[in-house]
C-alpha atoms as a PDB file:
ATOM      1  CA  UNK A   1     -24.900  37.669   2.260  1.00  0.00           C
ATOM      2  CA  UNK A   2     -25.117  33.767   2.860  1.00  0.00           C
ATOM      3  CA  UNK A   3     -22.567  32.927   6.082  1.00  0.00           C
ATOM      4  CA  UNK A   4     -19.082  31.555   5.421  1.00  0.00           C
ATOM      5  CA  UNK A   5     -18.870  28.103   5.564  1.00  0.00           C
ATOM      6  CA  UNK A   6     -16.387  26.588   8.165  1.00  0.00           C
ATOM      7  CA  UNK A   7     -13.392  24.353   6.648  1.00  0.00           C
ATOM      8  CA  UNK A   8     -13.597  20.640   7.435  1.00  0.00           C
ATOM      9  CA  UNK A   9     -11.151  19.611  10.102  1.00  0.00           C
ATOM     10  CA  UNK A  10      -7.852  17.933   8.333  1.00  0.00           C
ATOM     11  CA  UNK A  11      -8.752  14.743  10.284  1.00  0.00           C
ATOM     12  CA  UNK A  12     -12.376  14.414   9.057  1.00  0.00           C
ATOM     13  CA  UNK A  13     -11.172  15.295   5.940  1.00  0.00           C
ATOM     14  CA  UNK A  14      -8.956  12.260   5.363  1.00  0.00           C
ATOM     15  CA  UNK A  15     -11.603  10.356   6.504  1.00  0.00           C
ATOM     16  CA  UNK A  16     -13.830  11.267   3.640  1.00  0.00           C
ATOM     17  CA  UNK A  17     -10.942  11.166   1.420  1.00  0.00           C
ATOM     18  CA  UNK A  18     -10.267   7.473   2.320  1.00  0.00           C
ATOM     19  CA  UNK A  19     -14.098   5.945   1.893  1.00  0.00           C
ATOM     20  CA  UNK A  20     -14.465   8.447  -1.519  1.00  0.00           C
ATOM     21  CA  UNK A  21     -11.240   6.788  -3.064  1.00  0.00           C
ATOM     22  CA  UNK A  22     -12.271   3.563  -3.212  1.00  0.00           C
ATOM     23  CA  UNK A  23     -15.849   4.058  -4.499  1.00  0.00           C
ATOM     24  CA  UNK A  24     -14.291   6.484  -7.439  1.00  0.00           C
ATOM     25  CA  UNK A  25     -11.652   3.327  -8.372  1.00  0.00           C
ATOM     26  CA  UNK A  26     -14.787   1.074  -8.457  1.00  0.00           C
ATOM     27  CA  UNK A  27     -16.419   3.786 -10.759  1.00  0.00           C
ATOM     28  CA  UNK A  28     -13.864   4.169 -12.716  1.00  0.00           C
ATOM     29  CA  UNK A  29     -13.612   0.518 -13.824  1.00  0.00           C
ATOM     30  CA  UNK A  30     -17.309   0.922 -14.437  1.00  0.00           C
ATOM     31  CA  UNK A  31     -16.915   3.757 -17.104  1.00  0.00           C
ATOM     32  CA  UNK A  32     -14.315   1.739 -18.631  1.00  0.00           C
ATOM     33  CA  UNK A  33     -16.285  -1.248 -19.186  1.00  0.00           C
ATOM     34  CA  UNK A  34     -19.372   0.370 -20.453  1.00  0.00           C
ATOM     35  CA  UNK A  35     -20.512   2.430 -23.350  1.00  0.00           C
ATOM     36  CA  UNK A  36     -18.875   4.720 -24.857  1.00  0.00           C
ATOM     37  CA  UNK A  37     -21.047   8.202 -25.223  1.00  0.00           C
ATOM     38  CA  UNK A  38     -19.064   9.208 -28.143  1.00  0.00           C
ATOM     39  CA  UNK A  39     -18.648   6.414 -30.193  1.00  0.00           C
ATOM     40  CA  UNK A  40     -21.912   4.460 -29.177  1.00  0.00           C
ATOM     41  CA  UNK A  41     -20.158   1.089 -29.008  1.00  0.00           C
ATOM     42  CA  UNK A  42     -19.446  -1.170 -26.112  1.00  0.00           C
ATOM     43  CA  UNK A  43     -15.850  -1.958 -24.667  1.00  0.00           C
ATOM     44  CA  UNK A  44     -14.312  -4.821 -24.110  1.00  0.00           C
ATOM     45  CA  UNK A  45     -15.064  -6.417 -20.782  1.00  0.00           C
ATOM     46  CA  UNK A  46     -12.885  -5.457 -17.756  1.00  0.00           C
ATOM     47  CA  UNK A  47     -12.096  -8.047 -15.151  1.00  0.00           C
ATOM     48  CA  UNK A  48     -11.652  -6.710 -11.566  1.00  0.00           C
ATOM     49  CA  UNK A  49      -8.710  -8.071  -9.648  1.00  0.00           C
ATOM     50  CA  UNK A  50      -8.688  -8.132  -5.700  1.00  0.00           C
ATOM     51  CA  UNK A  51      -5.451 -10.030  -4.811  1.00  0.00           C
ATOM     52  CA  UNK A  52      -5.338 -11.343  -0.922  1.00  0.00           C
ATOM     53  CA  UNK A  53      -3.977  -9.935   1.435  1.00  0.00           C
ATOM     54  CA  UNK A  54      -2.330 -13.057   3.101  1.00  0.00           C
ATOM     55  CA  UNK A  55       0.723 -11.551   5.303  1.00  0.00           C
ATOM     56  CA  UNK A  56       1.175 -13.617   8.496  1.00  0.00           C
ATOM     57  CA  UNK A  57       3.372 -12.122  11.803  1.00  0.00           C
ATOM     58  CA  UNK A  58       6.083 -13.690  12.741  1.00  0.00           C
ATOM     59  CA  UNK A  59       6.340 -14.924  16.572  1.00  0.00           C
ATOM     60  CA  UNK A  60       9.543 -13.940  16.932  1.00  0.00           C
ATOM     61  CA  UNK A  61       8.719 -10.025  16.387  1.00  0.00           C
ATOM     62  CA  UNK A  62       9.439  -8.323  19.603  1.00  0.00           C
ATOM     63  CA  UNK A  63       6.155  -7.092  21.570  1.00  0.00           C
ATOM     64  CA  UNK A  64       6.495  -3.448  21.939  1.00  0.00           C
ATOM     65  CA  UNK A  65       4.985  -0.765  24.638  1.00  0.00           C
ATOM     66  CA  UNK A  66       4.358   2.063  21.812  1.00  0.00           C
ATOM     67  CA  UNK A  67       1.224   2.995  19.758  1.00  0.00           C
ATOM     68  CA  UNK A  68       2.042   3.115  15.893  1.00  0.00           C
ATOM     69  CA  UNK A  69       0.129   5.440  12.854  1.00  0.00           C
ATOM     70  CA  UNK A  70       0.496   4.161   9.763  1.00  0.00           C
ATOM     71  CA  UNK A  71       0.872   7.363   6.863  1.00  0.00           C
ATOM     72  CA  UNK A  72      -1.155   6.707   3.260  1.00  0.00           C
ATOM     73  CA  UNK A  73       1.464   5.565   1.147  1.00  0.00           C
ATOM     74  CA  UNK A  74       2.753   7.678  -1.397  1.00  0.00           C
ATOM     75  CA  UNK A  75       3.126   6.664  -5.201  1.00  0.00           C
ATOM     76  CA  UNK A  76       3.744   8.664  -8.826  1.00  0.00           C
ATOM     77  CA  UNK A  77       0.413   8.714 -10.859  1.00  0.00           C
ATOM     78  CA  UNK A  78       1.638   5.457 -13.014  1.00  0.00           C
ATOM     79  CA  UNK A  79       2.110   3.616  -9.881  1.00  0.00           C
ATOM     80  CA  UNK A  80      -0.996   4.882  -7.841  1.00  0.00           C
ATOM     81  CA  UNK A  81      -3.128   3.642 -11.067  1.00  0.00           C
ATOM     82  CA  UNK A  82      -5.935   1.105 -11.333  1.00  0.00           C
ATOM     83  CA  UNK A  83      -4.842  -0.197 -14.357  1.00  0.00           C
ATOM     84  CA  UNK A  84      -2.307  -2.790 -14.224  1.00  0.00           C
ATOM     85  CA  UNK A  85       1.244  -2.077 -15.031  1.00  0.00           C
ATOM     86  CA  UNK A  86       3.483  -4.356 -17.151  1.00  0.00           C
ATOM     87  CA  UNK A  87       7.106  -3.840 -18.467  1.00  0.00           C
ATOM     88  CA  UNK A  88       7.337  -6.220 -21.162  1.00  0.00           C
ATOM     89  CA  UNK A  89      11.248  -4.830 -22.484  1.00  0.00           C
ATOM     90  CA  UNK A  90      13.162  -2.515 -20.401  1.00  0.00           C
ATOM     91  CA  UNK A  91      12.515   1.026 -20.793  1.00  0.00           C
ATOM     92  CA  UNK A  92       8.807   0.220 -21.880  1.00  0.00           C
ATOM     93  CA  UNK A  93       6.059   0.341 -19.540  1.00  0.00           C
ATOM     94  CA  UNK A  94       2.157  -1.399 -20.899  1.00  0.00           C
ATOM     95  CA  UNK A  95      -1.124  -1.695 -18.934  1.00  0.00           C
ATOM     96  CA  UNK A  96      -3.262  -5.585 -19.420  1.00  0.00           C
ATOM     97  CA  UNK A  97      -6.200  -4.884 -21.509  1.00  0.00           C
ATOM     98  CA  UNK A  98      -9.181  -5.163 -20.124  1.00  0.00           C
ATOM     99  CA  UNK A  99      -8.161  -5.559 -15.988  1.00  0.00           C
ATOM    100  CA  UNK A 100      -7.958  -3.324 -13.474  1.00  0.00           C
ATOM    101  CA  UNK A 101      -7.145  -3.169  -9.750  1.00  0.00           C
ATOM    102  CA  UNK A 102     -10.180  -2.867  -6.880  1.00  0.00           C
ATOM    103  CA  UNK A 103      -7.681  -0.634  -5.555  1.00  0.00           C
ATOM    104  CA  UNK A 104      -5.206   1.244  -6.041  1.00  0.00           C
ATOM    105  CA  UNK A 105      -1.763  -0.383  -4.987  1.00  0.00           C
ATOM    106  CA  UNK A 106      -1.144   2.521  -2.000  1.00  0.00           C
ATOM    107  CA  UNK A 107      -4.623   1.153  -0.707  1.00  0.00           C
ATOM    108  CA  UNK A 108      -3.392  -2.006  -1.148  1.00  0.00           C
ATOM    109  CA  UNK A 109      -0.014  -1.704   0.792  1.00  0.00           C
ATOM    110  CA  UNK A 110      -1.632   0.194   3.558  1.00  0.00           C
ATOM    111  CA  UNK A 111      -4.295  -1.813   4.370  1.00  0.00           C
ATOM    112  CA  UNK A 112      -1.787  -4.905   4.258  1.00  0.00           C
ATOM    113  CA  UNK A 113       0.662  -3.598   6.463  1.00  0.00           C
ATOM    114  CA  UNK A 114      -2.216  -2.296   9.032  1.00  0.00           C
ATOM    115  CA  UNK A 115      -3.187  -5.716   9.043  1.00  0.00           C
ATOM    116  CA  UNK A 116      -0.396  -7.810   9.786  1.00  0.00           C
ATOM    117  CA  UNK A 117       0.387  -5.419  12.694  1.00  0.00           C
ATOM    118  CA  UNK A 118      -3.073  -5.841  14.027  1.00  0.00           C
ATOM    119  CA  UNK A 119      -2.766  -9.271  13.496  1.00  0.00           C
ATOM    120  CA  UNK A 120       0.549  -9.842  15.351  1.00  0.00           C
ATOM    121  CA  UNK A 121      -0.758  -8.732  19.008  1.00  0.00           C
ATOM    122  CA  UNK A 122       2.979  -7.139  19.415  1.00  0.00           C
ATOM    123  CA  UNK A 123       1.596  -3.326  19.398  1.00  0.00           C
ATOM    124  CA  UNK A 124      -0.911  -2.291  21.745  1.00  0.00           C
ATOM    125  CA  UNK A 125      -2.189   0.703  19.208  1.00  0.00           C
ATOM    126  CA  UNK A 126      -1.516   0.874  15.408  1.00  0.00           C
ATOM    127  CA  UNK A 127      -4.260   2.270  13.216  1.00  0.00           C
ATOM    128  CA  UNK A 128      -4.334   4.683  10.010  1.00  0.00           C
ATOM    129  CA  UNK A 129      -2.544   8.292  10.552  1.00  0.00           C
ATOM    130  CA  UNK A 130      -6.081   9.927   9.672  1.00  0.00           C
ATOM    131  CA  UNK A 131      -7.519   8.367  11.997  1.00  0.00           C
ATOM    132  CA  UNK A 132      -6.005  10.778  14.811  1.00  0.00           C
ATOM    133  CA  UNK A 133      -3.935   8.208  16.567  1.00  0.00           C
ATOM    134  CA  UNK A 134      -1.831   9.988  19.269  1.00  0.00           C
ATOM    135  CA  UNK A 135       0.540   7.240  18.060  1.00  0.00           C
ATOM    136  CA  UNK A 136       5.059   7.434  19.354  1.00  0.00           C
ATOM    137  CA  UNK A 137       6.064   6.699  16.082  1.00  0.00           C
ATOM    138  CA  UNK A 138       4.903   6.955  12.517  1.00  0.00           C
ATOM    139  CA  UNK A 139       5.594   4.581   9.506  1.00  0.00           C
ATOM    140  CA  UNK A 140       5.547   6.539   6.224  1.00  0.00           C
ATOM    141  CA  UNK A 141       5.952   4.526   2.428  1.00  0.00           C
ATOM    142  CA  UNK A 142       7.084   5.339  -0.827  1.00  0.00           C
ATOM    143  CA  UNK A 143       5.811   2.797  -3.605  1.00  0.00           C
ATOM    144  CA  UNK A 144       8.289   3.382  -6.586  1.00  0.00           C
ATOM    145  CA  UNK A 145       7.858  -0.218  -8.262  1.00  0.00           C
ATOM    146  CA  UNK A 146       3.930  -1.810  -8.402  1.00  0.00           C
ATOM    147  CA  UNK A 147       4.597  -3.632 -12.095  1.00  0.00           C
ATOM    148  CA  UNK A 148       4.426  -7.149 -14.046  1.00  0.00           C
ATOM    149  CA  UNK A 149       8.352  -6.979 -14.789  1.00  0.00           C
ATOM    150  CA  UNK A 150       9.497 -10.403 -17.874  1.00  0.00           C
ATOM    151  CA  UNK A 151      13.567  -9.035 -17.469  1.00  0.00           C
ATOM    152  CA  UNK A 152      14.172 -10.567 -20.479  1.00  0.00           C
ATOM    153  CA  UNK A 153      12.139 -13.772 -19.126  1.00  0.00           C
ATOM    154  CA  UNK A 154       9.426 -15.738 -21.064  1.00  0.00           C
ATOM    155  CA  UNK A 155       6.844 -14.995 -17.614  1.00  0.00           C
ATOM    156  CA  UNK A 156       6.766 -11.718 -15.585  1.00  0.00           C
ATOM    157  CA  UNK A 157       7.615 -11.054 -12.173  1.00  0.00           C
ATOM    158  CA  UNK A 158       5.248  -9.000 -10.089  1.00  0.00           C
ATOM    159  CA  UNK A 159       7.452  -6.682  -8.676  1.00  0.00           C
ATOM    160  CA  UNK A 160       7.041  -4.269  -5.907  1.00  0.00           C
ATOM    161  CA  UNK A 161       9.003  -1.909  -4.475  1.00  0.00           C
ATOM    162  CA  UNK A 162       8.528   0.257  -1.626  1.00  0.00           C
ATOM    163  CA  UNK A 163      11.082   2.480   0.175  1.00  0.00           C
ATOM    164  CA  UNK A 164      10.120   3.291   4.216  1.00  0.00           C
ATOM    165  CA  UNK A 165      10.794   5.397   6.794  1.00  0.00           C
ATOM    166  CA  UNK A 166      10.186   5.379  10.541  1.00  0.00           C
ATOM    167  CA  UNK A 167       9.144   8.181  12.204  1.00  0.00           C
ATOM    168  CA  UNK A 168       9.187  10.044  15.635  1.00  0.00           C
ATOM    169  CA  UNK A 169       6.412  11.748  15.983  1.00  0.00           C
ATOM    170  CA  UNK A 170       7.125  13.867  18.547  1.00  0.00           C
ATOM    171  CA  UNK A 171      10.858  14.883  17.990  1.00  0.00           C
ATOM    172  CA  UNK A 172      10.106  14.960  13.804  1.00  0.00           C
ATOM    173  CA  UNK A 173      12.953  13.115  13.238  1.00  0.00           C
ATOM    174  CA  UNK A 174      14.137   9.671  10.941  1.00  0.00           C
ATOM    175  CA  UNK A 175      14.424   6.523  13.061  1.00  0.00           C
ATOM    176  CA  UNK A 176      15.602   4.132  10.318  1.00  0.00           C
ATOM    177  CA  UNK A 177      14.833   4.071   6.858  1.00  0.00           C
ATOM    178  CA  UNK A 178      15.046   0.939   4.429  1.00  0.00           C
ATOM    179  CA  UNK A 179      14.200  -0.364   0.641  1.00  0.00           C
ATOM    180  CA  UNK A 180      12.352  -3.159   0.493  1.00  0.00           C
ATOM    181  CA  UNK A 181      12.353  -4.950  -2.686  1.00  0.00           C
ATOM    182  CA  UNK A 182      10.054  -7.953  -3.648  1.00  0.00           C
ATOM    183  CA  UNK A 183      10.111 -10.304  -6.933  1.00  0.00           C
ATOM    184  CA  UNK A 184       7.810 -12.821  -7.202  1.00  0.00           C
ATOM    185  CA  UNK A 185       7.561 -14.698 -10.697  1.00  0.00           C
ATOM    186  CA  UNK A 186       4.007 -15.873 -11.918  1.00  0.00           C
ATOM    187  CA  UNK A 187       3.068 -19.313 -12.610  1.00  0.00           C
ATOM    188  CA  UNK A 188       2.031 -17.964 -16.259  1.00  0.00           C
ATOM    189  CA  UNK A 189       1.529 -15.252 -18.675  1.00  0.00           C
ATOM    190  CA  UNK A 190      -1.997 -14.587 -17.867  1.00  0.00           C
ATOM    191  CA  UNK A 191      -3.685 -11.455 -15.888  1.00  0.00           C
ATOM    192  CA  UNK A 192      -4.966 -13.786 -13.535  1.00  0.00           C
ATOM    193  CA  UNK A 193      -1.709 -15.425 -13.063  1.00  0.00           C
ATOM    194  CA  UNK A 194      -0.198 -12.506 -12.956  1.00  0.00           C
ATOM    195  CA  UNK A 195      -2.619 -10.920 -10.322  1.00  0.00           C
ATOM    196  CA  UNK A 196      -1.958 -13.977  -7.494  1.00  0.00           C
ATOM    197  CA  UNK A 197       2.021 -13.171  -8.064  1.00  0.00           C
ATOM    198  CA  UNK A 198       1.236  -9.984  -6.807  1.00  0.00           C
ATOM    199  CA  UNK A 199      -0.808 -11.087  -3.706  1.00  0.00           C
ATOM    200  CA  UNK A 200       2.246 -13.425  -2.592  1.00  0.00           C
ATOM    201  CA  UNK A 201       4.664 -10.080  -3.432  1.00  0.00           C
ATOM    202  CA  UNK A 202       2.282  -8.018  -1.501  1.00  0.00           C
ATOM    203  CA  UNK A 203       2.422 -10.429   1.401  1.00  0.00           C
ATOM    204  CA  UNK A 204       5.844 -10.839   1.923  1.00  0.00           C
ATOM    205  CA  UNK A 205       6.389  -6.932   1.216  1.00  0.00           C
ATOM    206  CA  UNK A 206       3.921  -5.788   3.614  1.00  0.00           C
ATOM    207  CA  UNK A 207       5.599  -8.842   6.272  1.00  0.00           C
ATOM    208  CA  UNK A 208       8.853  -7.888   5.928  1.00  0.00           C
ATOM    209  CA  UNK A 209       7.423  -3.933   6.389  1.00  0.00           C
ATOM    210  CA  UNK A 210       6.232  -5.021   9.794  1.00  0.00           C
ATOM    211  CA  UNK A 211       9.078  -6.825  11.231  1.00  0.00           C
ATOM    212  CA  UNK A 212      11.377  -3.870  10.548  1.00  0.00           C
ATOM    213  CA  UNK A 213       9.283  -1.159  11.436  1.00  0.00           C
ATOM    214  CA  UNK A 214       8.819  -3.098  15.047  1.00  0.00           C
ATOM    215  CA  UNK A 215      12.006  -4.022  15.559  1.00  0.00           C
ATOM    216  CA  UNK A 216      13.723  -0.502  14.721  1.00  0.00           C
ATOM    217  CA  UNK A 217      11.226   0.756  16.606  1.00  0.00           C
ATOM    218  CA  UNK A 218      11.660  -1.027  19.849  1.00  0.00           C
ATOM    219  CA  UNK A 219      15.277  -0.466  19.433  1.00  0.00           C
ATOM    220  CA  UNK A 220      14.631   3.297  19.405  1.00  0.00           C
ATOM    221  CA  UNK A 221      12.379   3.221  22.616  1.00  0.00           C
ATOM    222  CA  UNK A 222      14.999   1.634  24.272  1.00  0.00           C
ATOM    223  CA  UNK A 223      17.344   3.849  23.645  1.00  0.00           C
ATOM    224  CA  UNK A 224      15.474   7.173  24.277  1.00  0.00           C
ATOM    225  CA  UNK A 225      13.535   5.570  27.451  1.00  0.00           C
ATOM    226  CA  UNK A 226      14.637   6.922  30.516  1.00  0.00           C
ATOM    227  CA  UNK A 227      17.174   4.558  32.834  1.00  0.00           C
ATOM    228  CA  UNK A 228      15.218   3.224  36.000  1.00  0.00           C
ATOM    229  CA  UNK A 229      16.097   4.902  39.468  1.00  0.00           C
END
């Protein structure tokens, strides 16, 4: 009999997890822009889109004493797609032809939010939750919207939506929890157009993210810190 084979520990787990997903998006596109094995003819070309992750703290953002992990986002399959998402009349919802994401929008979000934290010196630890972070508090995120949105316009909206919740981690319990809700129209009807909408939505999404989740946060410590003697 061969010898039972131990189970990965869940940290080192998510670790793989999170350096496979991007490499199987990548692949993805691949297969979509190359042959087709069963009809023998050649797709249409797919353009990747990478929009930038340009988030900037705010000085005014309190400086805090407590360490931070930040939860993979959560998203329906639709959402959590590399293809991207357009609602051209309400009720219907289209994918662009021929473009995909270089990530998925939870990768996206998360690695935006990480780094504006990092970024803003006002946390002295904040780092992914699979990462093992013996963080105080944990952000988790819920992206319901990640869509090109026309509302009866003549150019669409890249619209993102994202509902959050603050964590204690030790006590297991809801800090604050908030909507956030970002519309940002694009300069024209093109993919490409469409794509830097969504880096500016991103942005001020993952920004806004940040500023809450430090100041509710801090207000919590404050609270449950103990009164100096």
């Amino acid at each position: 009999m061969s010898p039972a084979l131990s189970p990965l520990p869940a940290a080192r787990r998510q670790r793989l997890l999170a350096v496979a997903r991007p490499v199987l998006v990548l692949a993805l596109a691949t297969l979509v822009a190359g042959c087709s094995l069963l009809g023998g003819k050649r797709s249409d070309p797919v353009t990747i889109y990478s929009p930038e992750l340009g988030a900037r703290p705010d000085p005014a953002w309190p400086a805090v004493a407590w360490q931070l992990a930040i939860a993979r986002p959560s998203a329906p399959r639709l959402v959590d797609s590399p293809r991207i998402g357009v609602r051209p009349v309400p009720g219907e919802l289209q994918v662009y032809k021929g473009a995909v994401w270089a990530q998925p929008p939870t990768d996206m979000l998360e690695g935006s939010v990480l780094r504006v934290l990092e970024d803003s010196g006002k946390v002295p630890a904040v780092g992914r939750l699979a990462t093992g972070l013996r963080a105080n508090y944990r952000l988790v995120m819920d992206i319901r919207r990640f869509e090109a949105d026309y509302a009866g316009g003549s150019k669409p909206s890249a619209t993102i939506e994202v509902a959050a919740k603050l964590m204690h981690n030790t006590e297991q319990r809801v800090v604050a929890s908030r909507t956030f809700l970002q519309v940002q129209p694009a300069a024209a009807t093109d993919t490409a157009a469409v794509s830097a909408a969504f880096g500016q939505a991103l942005a001020e999404a993952s920004r806004q993210i940040a500023g809450w989740t430090l100041a509710e946060g801090q207000v919590d410590a404050s609270r449950t810190s103990p009164a100096p003697p």
